[in-house]
Protein backbone atom coordinates (compact mmCIF):
# COMPACT_ATOMS: atom_id res chain seq x y z
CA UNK A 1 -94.07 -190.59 13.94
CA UNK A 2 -91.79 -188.82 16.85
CA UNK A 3 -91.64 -185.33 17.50
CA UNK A 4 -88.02 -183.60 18.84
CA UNK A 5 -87.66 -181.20 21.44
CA UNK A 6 -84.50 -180.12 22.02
CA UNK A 7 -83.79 -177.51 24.63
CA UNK A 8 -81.75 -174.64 22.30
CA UNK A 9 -82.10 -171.91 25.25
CA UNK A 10 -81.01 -174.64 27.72
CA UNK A 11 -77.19 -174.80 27.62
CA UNK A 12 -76.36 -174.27 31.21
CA UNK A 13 -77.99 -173.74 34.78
CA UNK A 14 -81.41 -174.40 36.50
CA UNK A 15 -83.22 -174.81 32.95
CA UNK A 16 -81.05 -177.58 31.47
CA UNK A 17 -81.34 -179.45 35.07
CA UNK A 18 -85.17 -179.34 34.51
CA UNK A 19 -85.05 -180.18 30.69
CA UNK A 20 -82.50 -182.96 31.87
CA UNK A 21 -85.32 -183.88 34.77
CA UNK A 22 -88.26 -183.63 32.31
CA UNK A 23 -86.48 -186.11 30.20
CA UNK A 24 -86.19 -188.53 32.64
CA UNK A 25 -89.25 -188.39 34.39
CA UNK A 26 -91.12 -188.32 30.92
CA UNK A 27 -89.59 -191.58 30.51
CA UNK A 28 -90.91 -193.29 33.22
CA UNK A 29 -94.51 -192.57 32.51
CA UNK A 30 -96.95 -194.67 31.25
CA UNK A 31 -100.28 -193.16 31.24
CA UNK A 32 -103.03 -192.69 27.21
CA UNK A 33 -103.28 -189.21 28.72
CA UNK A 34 -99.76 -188.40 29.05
CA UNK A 35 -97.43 -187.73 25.97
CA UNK A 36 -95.10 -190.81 25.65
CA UNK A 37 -91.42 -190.05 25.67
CA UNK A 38 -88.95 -192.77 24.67
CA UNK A 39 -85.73 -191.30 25.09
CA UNK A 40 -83.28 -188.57 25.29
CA UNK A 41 -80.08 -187.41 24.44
CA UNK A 42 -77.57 -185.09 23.98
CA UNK A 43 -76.68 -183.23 20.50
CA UNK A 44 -72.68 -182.95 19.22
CA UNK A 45 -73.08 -179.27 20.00
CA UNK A 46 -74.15 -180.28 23.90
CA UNK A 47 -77.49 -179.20 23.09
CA UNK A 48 -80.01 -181.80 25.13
CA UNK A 49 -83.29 -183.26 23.25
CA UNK A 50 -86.09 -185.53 24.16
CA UNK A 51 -88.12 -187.80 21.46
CA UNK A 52 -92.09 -188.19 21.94
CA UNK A 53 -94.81 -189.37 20.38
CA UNK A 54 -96.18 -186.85 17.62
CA UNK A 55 -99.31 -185.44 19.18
CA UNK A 56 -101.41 -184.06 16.03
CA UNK A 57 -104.52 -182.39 16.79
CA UNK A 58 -102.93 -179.17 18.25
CA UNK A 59 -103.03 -177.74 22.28
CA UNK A 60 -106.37 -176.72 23.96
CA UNK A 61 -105.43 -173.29 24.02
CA UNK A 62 -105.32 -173.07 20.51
CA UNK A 63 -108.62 -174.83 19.61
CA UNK A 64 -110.71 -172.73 22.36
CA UNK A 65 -108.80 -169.42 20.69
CA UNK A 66 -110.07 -170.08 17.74
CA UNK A 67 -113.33 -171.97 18.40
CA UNK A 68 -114.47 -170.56 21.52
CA UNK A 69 -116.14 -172.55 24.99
CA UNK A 70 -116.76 -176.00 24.11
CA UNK A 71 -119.95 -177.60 24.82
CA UNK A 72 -119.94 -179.53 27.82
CA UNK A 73 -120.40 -182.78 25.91
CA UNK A 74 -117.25 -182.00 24.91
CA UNK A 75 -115.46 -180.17 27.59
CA UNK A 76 -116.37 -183.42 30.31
CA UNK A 77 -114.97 -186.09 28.91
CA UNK A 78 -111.56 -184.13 28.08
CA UNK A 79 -111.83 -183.34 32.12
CA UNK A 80 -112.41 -186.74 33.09
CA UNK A 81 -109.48 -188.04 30.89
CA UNK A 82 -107.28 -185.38 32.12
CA UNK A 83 -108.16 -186.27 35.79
CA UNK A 84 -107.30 -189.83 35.04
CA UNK A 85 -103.54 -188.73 34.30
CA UNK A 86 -103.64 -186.55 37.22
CA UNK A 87 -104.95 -189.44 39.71
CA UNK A 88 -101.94 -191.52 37.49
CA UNK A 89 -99.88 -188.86 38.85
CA UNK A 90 -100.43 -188.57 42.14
CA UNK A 91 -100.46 -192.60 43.01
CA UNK A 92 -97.63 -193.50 41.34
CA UNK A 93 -94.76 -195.03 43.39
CA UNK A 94 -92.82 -191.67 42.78
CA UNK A 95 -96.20 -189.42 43.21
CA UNK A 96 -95.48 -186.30 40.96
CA UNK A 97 -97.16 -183.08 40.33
CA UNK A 98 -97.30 -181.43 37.24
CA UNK A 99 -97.11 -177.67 38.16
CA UNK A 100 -97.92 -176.24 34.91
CA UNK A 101 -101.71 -177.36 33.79
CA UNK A 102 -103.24 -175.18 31.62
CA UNK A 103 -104.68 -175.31 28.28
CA UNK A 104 -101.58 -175.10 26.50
CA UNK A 105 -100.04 -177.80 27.59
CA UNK A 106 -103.39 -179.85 26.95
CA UNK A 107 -102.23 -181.52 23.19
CA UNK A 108 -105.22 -182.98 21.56
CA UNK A 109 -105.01 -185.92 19.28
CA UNK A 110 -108.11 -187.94 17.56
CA UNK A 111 -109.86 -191.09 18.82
CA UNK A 112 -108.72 -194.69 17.94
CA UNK A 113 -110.37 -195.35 14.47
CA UNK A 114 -110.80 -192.20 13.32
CA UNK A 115 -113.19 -190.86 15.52
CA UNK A 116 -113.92 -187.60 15.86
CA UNK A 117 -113.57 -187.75 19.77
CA UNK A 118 -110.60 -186.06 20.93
CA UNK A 119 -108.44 -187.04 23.63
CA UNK A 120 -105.95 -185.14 25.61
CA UNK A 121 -102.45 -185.72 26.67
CA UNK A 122 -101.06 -183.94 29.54
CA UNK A 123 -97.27 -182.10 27.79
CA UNK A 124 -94.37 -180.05 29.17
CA UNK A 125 -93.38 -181.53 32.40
CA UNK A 126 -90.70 -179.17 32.32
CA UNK A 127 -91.76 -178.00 36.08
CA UNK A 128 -92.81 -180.78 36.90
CA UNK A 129 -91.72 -182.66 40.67
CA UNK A 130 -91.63 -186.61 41.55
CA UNK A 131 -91.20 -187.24 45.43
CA UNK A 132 -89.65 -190.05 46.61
CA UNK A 133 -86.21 -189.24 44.56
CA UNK A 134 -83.05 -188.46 45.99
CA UNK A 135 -81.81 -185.08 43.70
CA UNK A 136 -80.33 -182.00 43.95
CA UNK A 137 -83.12 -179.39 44.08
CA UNK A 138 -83.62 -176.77 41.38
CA UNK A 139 -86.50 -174.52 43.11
CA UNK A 140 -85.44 -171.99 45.13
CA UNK A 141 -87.40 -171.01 48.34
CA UNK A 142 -90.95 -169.39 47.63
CA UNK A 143 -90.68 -169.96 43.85
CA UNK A 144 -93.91 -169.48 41.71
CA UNK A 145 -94.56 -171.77 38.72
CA UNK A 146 -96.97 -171.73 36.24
CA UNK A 147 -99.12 -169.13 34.70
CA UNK A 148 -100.46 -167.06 37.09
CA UNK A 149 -104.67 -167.74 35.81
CA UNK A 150 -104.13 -171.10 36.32
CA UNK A 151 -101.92 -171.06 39.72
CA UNK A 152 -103.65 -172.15 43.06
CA UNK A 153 -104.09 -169.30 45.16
CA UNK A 154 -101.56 -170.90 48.12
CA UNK A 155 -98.65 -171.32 45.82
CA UNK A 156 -99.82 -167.87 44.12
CA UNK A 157 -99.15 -166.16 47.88
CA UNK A 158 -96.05 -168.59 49.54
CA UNK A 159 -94.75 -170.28 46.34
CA UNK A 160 -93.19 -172.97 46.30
CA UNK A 161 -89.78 -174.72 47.99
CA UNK A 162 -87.81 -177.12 47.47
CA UNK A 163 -88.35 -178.91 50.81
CA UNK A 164 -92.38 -179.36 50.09
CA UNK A 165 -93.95 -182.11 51.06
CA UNK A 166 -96.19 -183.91 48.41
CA UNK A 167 -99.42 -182.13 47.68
CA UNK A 168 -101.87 -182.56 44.91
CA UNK A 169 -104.32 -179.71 45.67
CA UNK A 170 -102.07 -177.20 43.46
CA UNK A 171 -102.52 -179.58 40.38
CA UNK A 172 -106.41 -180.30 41.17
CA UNK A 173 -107.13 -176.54 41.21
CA UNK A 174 -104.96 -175.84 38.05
CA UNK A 175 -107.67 -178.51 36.29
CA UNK A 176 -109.99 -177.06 37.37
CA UNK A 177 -108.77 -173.64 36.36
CA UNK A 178 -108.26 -175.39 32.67
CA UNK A 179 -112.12 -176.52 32.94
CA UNK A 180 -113.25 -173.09 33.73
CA UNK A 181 -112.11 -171.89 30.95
CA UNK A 182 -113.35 -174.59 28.57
């Protein structure tokens, strides 16, 4: 089973470039903790869409709305898994950050066999950045990204820019930020 996003509000400017970028980069990953994205494409209409693997269980924010802190029995291996990803990330050959952790785009799907163990999968690149590629840049100088409770406090004072050099730190923090408020 697939899920479709298609990017209705994105039909010109900086947000179909990053739905265009998301697509692409999304494509290239290969990680159990990252949604899997097997293609893209563009509607008759010109509206751009991305196909991914069906995620079932929900997002994190959802689950700790409506069920509160988790236990950290629970909580610590979703963190662990998550850091996985993020260390997936961060040494690929094109290191990328994710600029947008938080617990809602955390999608939770069950263990293999029917397990009751969840396990996460790191969604909406939409912000995300790979170094190491040759493009056109989208962020302006001083930008800020992300919600602002899960922001690192240097990108929440100087931003960010489009001439940054490669820094996980932002992404680490923005973890940790999701752990917090597990």
């Amino acid at each position: 089973v697939w899920a479709i996003k298609a990017a209705l509000q994105c039909q010109g400017g900086d947000a179909l470039k990053r739905f265009r970028r998301e697509a692409r980069l999304l494509q290239t990953l290969r990680h159990p903790n990252i949604v899997h994205c097997i293609g893209s494409g563009v509607q008759p209409d010109g509206t751009p869409y991305l196909v991914s693997e069906f995620v079932t269980g929900g997002d994190l924010h959802t689950l700790l709305h409506e069920k509160g802190s988790l236990p950290l029995d629970r909580a610590v291996p979703l963190m662990v898994s998550l850091l996985d990803a993020l260390v997936y990330l961060q040494a690929a050959p094109r290191p990328t950050i994710h600029r947008d952790i938080k617990p809602a785009n955390v999608l939770l799907t069950s263990g293999h066999y029917g397990t009751s163990t969840l396990v996460p999968k790191l969604a909406d690149f939409g912000l995300a950045k790979a170094f190491g590629t040759i493009t056109t840049p989208v962020t302006q100088p001083r930008q800020i990204f992300g919600t602002l409770k899960y922001v690192a406090p240097e990108i929440a004072r100087a931003g960010f820019s489009p001439d940054d050099p490669f820094q996980p730190g932002p992404d680490v923090y923005s973890l940790g930020a999701t752990f917090y408020f597990m």
